[in-house]
Protein backbone atom coordinates (compact mmCIF):
# COMPACT_ATOMS: atom_id res chain seq x y z
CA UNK A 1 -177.50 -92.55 -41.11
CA UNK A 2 -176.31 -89.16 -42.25
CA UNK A 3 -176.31 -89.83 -45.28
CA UNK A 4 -179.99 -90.45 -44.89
CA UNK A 5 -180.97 -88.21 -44.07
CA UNK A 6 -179.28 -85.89 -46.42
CA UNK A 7 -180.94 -88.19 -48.90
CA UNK A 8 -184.37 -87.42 -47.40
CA UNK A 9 -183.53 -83.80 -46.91
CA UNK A 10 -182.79 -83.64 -50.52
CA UNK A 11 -185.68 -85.83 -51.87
CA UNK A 12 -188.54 -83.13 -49.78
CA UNK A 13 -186.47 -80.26 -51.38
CA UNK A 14 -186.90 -81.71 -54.93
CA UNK A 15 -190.25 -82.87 -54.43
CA UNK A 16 -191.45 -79.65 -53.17
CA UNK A 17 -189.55 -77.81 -56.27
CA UNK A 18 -191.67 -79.71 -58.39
CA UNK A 19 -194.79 -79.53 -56.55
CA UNK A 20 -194.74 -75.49 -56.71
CA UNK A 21 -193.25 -75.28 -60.13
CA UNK A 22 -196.32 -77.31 -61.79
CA UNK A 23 -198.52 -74.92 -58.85
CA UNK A 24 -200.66 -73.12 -62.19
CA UNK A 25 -200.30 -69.50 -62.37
CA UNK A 26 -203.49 -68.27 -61.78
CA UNK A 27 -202.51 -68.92 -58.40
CA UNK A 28 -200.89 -65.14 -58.39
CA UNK A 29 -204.34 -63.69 -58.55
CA UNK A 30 -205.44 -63.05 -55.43
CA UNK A 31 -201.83 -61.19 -54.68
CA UNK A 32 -201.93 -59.50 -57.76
CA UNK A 33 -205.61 -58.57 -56.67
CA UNK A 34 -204.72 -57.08 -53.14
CA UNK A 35 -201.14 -55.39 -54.08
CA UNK A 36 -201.41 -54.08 -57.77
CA UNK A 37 -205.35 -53.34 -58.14
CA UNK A 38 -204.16 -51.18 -61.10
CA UNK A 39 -203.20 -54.38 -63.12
CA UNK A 40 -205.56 -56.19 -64.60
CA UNK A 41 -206.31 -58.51 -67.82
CA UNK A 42 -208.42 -61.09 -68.86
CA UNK A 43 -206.92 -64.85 -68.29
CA UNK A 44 -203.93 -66.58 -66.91
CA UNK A 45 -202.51 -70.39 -68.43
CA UNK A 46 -199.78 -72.61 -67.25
CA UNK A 47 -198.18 -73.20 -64.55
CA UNK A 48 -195.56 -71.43 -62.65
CA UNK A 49 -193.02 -72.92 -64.16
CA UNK A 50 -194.10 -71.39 -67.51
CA UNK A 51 -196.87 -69.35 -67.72
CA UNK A 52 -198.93 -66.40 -70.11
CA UNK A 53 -200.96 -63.72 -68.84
CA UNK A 54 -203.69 -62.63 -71.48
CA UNK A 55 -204.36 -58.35 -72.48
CA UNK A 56 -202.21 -57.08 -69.63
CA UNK A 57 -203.81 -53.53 -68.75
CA UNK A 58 -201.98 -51.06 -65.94
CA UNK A 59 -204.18 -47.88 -65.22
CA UNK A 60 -206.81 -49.31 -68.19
CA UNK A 61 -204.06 -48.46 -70.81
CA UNK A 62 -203.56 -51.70 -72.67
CA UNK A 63 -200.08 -53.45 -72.48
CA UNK A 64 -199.86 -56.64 -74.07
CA UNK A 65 -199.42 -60.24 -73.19
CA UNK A 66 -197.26 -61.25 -70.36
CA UNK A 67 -195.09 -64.40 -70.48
CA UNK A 68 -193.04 -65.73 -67.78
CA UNK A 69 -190.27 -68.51 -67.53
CA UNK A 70 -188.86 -69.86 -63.77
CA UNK A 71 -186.19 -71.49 -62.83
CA UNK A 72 -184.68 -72.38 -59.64
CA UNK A 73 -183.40 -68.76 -59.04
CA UNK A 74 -185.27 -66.48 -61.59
CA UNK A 75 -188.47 -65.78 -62.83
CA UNK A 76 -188.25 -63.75 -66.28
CA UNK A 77 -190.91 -62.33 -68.01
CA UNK A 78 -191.38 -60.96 -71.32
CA UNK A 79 -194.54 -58.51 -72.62
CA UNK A 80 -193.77 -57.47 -76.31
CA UNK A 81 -197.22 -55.33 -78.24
CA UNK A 82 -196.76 -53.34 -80.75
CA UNK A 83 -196.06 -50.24 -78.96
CA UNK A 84 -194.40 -51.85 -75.78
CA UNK A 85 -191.84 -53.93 -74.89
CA UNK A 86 -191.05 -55.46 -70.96
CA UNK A 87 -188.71 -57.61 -70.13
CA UNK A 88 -186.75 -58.62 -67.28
CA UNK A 89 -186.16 -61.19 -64.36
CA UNK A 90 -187.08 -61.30 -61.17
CA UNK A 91 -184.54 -62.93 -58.20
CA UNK A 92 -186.99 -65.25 -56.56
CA UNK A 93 -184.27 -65.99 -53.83
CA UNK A 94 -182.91 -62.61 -52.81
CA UNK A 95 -187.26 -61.76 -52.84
CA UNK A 96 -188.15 -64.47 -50.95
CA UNK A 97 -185.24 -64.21 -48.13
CA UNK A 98 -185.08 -60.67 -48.03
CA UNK A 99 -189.15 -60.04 -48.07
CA UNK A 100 -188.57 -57.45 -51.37
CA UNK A 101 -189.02 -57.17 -54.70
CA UNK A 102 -185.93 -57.67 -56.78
CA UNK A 103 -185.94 -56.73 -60.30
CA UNK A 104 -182.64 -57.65 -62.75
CA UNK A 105 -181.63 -57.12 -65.98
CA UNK A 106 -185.13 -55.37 -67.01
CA UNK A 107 -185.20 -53.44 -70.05
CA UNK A 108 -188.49 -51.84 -71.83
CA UNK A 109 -189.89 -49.69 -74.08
CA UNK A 110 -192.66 -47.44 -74.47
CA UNK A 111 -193.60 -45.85 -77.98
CA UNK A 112 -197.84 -45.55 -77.46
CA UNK A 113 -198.49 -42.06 -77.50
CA UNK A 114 -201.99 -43.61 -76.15
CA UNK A 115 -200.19 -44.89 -73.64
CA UNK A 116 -198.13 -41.66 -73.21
CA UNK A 117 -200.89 -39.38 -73.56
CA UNK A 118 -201.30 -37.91 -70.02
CA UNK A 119 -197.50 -37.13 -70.22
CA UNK A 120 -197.48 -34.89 -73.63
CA UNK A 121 -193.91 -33.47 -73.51
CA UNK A 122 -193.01 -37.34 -73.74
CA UNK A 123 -192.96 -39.08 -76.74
CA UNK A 124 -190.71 -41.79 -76.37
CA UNK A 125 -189.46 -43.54 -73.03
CA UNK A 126 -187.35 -46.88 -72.35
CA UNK A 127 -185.20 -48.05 -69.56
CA UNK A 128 -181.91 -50.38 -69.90
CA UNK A 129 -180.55 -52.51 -67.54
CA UNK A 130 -182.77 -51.55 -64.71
CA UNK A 131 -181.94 -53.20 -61.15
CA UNK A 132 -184.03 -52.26 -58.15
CA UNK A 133 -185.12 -54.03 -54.95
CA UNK A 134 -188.30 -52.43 -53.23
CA UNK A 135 -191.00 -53.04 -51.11
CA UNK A 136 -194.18 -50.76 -49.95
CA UNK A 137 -192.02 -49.17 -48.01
CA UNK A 138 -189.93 -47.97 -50.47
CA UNK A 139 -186.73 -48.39 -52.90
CA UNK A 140 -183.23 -49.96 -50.94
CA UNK A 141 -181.49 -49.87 -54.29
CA UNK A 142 -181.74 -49.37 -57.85
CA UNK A 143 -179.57 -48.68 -60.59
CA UNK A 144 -179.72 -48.45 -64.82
CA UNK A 145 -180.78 -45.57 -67.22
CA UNK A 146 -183.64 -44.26 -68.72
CA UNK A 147 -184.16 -42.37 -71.85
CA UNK A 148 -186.85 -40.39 -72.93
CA UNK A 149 -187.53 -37.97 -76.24
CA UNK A 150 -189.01 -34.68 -74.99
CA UNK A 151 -190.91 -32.44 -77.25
CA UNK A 152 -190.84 -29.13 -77.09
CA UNK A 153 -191.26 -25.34 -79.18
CA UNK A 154 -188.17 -24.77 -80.81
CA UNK A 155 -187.88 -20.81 -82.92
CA UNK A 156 -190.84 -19.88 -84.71
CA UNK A 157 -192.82 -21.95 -82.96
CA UNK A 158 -191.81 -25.13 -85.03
CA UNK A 159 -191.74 -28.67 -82.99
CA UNK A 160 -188.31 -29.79 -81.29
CA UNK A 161 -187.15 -33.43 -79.82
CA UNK A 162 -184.86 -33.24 -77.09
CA UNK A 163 -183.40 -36.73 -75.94
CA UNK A 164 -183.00 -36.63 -72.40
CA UNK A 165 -180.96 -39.43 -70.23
CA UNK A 166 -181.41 -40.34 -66.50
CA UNK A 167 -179.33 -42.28 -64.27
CA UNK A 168 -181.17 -43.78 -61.40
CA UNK A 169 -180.52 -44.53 -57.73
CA UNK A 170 -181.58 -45.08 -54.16
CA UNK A 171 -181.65 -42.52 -51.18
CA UNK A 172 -183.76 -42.39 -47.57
CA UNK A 173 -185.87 -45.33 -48.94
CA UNK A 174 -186.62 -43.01 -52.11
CA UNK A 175 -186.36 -43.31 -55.70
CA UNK A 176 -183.96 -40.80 -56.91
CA UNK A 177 -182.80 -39.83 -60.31
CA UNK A 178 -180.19 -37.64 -62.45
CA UNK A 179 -181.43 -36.61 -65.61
CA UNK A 180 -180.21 -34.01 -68.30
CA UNK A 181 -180.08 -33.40 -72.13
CA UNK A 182 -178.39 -34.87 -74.48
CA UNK A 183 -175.92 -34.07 -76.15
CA UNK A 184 -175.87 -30.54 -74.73
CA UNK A 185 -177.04 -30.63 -70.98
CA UNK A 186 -177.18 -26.68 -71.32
CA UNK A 187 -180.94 -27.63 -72.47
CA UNK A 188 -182.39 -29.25 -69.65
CA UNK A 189 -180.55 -30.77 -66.42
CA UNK A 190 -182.21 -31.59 -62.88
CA UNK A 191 -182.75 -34.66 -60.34
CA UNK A 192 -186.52 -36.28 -58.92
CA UNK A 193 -187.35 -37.84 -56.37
CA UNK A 194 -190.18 -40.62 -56.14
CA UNK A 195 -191.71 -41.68 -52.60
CA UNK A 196 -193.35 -44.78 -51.23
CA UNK A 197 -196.66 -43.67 -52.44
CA UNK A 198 -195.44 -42.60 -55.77
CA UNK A 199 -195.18 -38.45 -54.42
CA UNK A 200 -192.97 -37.05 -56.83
CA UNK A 201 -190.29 -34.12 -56.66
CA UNK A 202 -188.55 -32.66 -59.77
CA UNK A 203 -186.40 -29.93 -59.83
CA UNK A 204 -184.78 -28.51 -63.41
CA UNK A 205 -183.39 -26.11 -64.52
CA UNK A 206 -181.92 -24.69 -68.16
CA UNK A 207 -178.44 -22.81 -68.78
CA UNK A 208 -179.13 -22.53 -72.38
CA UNK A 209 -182.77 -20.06 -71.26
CA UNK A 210 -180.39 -18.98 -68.49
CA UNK A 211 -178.19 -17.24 -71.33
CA UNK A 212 -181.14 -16.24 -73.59
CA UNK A 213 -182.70 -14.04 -70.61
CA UNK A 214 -179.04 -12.68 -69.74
CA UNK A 215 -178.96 -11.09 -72.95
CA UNK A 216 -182.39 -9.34 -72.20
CA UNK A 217 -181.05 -8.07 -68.95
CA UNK A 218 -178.96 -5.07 -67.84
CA UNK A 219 -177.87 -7.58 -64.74
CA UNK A 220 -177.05 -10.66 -66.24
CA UNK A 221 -178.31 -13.62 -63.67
CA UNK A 222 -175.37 -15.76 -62.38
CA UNK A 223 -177.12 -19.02 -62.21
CA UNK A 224 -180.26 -20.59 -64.19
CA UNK A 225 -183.41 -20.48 -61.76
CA UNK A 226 -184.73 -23.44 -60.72
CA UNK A 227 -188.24 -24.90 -61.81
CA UNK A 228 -189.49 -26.64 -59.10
CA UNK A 229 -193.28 -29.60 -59.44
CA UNK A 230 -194.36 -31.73 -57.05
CA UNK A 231 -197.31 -34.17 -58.05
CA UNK A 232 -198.30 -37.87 -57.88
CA UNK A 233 -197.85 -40.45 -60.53
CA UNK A 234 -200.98 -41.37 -60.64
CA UNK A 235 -202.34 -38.73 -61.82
CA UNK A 236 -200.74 -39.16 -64.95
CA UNK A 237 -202.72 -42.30 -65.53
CA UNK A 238 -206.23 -41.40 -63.43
């Protein structure tokens, strides 16, 4: 008898596997609909199991095409354009049981300057081996790096590319991060902070300008001043 009902245990299990796996995709659309009104795009095929989600668009800047693979554990997905590149997995058990969002392995990058055009400094930005877990209210953990190529005015005015580096991290349900210049961090070092609602705080701050004004000075400073912006990241796309 117990073994019967192991067997029928097992069987519903299976059968309900393969009932939601073969579930077609465009069943995401009324989620995607109420919790990411920013993404849009123009068709969904497949199933679940394996899917494709047609001219992906976040904040009406074009993406790509979105394709996704599940298995029992993991849902990856994959977006490759010519100017951007996604991919990643998502833990479908740890999301489920723990009611969050758990992103693994996720790498991307993003060479659009039409894309990046409401961020000029940036010219370049990607992310390796991102892990985060996060729901709407807020980030529980999160780890990886992010790079980004920052352009700025060198001497006589001529054009510069600084590559920057940021290590990310959790704290008080906020996204924080660790960024700095590479490979002299006398350039350009600070931290940021990104809230719920996607408030941001940065704080930087530059020994190498630090030095530059000493010089000027009869009383040298003893540390470099910080810069301090506050803002939304939305407005960088609205």
């Amino acid at each position: 008898m117990k073994y019967f009902i192991y067997f029928i245990i097992s069987s519903f299990l299976i059968i309900s596997l393969v009932v939601v796996a073969n579930l077609p995709l465009r069943i995401i659309k009324p989620v995607m609909a109420e919790y990411f009104p920013e993404i849009t795009f123009s068709k969904i095929d497949g199933t679940v199991w394996s899917g494709k989600i047609y001219d992906l668009s976040f904040a009406n800047e074009y993406l790509g095409n979105l394709n996704t693979e599940m298995d029992l554990r993991t849902l990856e997905f994959y977006l490759d354009d010519n100017e951007v590149l996604v991919q990643g997995k998502l833990n479908i058990i740890s999301s489920i049981i723990e009611e969050k969002i758990n992103l693994r392995e996720t790498n991307f990058e993003i060479g659009s300057r039409r894309f990046l055009q409401r961020i000029p400094s940036i010219s370049a930005l990607s992310g390796n081996n991102l892990n985060m877990t996060f729901d709407i209210d807020g980030c529980y953990e999160a780890s990886g790096n992010l790079y980004a190529d920052l352009d700025r005015k060198g001497l006589l005015n001529q054009a510069v590319t600084t590559k920057m580096e940021v290590i990310l991290g959790c704290k008080d349900n906020k996204l924080i991060g660790d960024f700095f210049s590479t490979p002299n961090q006398d350039v350009l070092k600070g931290n940021f902070t990104v809230d719920n609602e996607l408030n941001y705080v940065l704080v930087a701050n530059s020994a190498l300008v630090l030095s530059k004004i000493s010089k000027l000075l009869t009383k040298p400073l003893s540390r470099a001043p910080d810069i301090k912006i506050k803002g939304n990241l939305y407005s960088f796309f609205y």
